[in-house]
N, C-alpha and C. Protein backbone atom coordinates (compact mmCIF):
# COMPACT_ATOMS: atom_id res chain seq x y z
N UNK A 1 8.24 -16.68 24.62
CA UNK A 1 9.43 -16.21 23.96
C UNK A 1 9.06 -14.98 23.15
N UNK A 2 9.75 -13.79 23.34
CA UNK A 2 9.65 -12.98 23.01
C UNK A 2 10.24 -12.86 21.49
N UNK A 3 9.67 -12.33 20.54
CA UNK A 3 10.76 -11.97 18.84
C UNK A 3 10.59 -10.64 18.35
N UNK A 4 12.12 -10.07 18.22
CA UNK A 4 11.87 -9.00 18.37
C UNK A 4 12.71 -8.64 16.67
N UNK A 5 12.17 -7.94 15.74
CA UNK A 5 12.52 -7.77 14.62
C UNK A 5 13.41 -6.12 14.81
N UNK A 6 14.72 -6.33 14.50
CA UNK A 6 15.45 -4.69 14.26
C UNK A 6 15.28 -4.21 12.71
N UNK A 7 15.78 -2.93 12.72
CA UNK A 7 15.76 -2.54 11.64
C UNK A 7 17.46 -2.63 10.46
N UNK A 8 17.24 -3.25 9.28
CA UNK A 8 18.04 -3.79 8.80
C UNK A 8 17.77 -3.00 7.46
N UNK A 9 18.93 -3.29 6.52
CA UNK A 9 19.20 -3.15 4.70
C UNK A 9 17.63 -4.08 4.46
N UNK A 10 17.45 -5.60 5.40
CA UNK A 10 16.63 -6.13 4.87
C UNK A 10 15.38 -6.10 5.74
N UNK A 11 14.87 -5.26 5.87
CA UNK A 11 13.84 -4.96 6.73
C UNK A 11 12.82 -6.02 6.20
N UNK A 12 11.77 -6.45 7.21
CA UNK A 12 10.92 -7.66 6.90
C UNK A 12 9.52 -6.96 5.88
N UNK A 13 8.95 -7.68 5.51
CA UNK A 13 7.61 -7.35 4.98
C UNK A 13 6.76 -7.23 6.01
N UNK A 14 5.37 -6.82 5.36
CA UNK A 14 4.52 -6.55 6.68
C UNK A 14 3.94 -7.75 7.26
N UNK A 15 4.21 -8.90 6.00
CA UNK A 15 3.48 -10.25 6.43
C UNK A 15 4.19 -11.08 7.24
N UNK A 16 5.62 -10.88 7.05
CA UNK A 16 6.25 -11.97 8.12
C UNK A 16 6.60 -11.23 9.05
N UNK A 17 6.23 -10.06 9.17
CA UNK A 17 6.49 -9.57 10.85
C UNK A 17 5.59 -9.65 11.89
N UNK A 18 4.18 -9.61 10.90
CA UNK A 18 3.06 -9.84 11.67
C UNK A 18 2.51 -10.86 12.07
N UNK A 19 3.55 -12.23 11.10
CA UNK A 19 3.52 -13.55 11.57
C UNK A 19 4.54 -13.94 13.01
N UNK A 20 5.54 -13.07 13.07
CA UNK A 20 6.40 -13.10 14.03
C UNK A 20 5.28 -12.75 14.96
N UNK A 21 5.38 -11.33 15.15
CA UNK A 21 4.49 -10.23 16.12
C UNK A 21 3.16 -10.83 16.64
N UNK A 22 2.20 -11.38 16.00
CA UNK A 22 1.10 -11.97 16.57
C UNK A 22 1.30 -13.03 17.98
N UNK A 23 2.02 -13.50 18.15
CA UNK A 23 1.63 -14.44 19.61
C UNK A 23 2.01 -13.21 20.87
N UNK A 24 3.07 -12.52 20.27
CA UNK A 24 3.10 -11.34 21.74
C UNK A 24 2.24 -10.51 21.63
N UNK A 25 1.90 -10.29 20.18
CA UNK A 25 0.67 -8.96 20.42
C UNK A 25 -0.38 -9.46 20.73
N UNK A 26 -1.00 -10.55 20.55
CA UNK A 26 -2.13 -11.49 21.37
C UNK A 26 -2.05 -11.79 22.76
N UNK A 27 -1.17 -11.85 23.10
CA UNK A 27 -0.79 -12.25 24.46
C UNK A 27 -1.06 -10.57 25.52
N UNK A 28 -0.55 -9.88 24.97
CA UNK A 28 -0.54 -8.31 25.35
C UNK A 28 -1.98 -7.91 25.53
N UNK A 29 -2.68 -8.33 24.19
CA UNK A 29 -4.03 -7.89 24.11
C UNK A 29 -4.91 -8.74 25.33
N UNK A 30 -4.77 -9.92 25.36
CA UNK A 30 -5.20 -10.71 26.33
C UNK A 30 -4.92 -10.04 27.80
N UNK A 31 -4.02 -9.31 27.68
CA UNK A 31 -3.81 -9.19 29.27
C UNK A 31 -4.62 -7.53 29.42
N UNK A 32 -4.57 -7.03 28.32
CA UNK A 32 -5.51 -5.64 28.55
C UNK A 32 -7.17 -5.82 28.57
N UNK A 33 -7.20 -6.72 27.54
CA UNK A 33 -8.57 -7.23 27.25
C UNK A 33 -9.42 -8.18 28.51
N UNK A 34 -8.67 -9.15 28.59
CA UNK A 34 -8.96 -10.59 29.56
C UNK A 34 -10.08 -11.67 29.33
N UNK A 35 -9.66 -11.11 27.84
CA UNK A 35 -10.68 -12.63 27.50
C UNK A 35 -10.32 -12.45 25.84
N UNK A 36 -10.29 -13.40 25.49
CA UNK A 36 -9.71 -13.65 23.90
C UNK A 36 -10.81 -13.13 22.93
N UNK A 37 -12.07 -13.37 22.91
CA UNK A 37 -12.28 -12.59 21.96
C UNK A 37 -12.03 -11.51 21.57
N UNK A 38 -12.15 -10.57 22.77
CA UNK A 38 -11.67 -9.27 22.48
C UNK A 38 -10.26 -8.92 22.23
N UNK A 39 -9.30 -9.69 23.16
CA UNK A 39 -7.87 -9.71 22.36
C UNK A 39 -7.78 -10.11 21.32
N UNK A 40 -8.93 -10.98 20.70
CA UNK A 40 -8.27 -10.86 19.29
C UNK A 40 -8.48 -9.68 18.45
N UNK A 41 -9.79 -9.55 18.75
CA UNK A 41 -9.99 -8.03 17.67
C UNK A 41 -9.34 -7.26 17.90
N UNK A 42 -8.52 -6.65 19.32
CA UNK A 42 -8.24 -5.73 19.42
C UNK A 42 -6.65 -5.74 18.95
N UNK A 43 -5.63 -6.77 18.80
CA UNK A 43 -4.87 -7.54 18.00
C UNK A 43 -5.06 -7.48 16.39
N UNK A 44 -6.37 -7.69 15.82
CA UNK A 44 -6.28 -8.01 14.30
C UNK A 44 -6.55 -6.09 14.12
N UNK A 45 -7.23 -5.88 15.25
CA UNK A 45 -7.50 -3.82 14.81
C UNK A 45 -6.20 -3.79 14.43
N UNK A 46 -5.19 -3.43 15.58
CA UNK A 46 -3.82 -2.83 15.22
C UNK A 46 -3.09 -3.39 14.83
N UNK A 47 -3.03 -4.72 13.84
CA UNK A 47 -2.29 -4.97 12.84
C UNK A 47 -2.86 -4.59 11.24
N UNK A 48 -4.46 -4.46 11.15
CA UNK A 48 -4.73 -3.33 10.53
C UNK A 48 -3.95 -1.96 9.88
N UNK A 49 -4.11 -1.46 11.49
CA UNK A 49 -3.73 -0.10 11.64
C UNK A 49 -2.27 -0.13 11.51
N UNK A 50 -1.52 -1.02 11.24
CA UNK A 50 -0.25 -1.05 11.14
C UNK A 50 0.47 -0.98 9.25
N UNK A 51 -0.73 -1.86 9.37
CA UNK A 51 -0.55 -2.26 7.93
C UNK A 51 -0.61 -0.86 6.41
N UNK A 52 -1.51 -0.16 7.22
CA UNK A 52 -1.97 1.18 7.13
C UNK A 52 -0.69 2.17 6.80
N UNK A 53 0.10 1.85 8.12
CA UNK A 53 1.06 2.91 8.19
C UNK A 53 2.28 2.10 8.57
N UNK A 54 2.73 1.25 7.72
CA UNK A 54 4.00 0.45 7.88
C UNK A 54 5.49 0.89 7.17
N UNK A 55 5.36 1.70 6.85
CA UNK A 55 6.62 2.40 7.00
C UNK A 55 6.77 3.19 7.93
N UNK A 56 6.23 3.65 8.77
CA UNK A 56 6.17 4.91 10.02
C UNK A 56 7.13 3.15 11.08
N UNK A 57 6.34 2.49 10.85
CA UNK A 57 6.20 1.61 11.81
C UNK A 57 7.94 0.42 11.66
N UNK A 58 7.94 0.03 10.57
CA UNK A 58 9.28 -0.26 10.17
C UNK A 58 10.42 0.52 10.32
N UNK A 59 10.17 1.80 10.26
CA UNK A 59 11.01 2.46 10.30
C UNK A 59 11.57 2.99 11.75
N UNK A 60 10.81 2.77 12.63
CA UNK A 60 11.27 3.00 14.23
C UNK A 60 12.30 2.12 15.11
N UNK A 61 12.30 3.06 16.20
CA UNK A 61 13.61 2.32 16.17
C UNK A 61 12.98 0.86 16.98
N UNK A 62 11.78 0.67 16.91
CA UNK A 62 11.77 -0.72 17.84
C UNK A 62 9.95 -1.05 17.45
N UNK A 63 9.74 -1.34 16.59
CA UNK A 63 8.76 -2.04 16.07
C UNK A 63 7.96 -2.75 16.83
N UNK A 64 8.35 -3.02 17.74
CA UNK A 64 7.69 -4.32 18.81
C UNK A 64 6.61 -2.99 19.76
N UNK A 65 7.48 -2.21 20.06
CA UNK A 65 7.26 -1.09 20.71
C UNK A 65 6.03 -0.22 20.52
N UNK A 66 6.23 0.31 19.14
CA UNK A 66 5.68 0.63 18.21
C UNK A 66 3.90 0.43 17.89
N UNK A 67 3.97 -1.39 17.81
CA UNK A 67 2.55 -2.18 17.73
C UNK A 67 2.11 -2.40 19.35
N UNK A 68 3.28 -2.12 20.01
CA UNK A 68 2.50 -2.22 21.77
C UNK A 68 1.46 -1.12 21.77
N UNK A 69 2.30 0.29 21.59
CA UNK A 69 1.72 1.34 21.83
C UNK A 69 0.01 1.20 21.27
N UNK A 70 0.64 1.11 19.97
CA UNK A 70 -1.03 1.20 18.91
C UNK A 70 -1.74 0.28 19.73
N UNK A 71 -1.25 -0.77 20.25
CA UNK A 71 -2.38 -1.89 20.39
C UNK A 71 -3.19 -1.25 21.99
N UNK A 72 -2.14 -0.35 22.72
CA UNK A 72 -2.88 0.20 24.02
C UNK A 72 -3.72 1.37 23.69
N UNK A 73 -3.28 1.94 22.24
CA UNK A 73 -4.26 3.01 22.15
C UNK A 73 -5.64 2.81 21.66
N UNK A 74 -5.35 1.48 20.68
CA UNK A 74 -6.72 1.20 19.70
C UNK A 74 -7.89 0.41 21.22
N UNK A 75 -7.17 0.19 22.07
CA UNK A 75 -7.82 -0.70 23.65
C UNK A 75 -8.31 0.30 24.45
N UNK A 76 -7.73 1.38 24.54
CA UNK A 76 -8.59 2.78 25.24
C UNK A 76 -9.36 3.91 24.48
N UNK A 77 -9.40 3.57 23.28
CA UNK A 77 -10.17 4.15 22.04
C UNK A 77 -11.32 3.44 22.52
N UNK A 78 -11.66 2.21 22.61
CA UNK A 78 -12.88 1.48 22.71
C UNK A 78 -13.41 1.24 23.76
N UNK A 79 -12.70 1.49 25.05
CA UNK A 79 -13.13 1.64 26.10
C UNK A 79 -14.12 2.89 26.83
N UNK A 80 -13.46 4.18 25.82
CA UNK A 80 -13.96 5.44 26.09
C UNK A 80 -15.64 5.18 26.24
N UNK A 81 -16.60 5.97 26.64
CA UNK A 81 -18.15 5.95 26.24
C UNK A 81 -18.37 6.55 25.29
N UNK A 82 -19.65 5.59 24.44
CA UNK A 82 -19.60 6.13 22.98
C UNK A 82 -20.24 7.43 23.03
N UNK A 83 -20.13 8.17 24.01
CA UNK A 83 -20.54 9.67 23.91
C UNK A 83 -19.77 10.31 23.63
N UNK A 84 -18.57 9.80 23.86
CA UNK A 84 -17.24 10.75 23.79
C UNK A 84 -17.19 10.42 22.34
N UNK A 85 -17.09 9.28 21.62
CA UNK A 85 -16.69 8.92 20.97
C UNK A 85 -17.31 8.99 19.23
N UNK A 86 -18.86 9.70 19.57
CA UNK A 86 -19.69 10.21 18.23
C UNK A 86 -19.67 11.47 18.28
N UNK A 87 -19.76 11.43 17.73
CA UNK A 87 -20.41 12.94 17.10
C UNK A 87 -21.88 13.64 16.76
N UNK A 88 -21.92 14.70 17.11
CA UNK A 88 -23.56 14.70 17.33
C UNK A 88 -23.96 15.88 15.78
N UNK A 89 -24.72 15.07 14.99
CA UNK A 89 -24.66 16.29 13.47
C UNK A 89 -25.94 16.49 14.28
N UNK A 90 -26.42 17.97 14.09
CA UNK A 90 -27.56 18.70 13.49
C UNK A 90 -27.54 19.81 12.69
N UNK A 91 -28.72 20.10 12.63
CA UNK A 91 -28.82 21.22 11.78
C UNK A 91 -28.71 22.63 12.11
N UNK A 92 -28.43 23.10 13.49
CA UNK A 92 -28.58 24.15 14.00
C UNK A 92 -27.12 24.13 14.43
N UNK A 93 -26.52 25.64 14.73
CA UNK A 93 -24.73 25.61 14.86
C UNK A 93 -25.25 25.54 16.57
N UNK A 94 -24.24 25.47 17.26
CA UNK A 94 -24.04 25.29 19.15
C UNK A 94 -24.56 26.65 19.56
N UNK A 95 -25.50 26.79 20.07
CA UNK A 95 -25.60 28.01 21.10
C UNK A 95 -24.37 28.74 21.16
N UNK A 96 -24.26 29.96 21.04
CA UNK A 96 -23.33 30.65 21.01
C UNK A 96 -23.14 31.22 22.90
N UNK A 97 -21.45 31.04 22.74
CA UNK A 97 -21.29 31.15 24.57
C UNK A 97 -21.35 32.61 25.27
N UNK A 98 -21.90 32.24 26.26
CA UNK A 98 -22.10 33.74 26.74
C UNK A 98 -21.06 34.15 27.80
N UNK A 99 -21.70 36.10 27.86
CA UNK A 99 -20.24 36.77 28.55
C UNK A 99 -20.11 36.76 30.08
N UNK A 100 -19.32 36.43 30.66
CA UNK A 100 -19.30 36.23 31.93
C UNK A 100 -20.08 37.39 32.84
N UNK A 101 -20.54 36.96 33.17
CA UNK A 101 -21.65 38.62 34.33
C UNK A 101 -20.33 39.17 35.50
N UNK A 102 -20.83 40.14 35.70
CA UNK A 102 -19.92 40.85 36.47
C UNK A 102 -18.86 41.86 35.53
N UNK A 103 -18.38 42.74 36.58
CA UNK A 103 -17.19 43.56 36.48
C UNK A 103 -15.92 42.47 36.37
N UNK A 104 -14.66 43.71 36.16
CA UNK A 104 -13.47 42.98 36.40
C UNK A 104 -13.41 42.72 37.67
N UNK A 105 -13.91 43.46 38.87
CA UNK A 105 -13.21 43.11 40.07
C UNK A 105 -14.12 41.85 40.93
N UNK A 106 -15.38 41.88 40.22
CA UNK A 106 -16.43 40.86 40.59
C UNK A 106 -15.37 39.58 40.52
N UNK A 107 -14.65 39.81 38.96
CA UNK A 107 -13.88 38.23 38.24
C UNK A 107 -12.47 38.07 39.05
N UNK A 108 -12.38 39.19 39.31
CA UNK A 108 -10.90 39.38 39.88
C UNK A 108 -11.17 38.99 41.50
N UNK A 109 -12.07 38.60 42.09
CA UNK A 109 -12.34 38.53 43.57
C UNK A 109 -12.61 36.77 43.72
N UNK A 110 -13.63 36.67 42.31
CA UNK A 110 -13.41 34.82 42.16
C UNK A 110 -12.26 34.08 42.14
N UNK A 111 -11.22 35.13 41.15
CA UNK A 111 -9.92 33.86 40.64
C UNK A 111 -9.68 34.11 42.37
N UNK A 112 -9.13 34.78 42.80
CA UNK A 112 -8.42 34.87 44.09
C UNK A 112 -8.66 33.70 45.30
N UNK A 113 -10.24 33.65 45.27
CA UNK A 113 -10.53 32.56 45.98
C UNK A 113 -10.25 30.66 45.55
């Protein structure tokens, strides 16, 4: 059974929506995830992340919607490789990029092909 909270004069708190919201957003996560541990974290992440920004989130026009989205983004956030996903500090700035060799018509004979 699906519960779906609209937006009202008495809009819910963040606690009893997320008491509503948790068996579908678990259920959701389960089916991206496919195995519960990870639906849960990935479930308790974006009610987190909700909690964070719950007026953005109350305030839409479909809340249910809303925590779907986050919950598919915070699920392909963690899927990425953590190469993509750090950052590399050193101490030296990036090699600075160099100028393409050739003339214009050298460049102008590549795009064409």
């Amino acid at each position: 059974m699906m519960y779906t909270v609209t937006r009202s004069a008495d809009a819910p708190t963040f606690e009893e929506y997320a008491g509503i919201a948790w068996p579908s957003l678990y259920r959701y996560a389960y089916l991206l995830a496919g195995n519960h541990a990870d639906a849960e974290d990935i479930a308790q992440q974006t009610l987190m992340k909700a909690y964070q920004s719950w007026s953005r989130v109350k305030g839409s026009d479909s809340p249910t919607a809303y925590l779907r989205r986050m919950l598919t983004n915070t699920y392909l956030s963690q899927r990425r490789p953590k190469a993509r996903r750090l950052e590399l500090l050193t101490d030296a700035p990036p090699e600075p990029g160099h100028a393409p060799v050739g003339g214009l018509e050298e460049r102008m004979a590549l795009w064409r092909t």
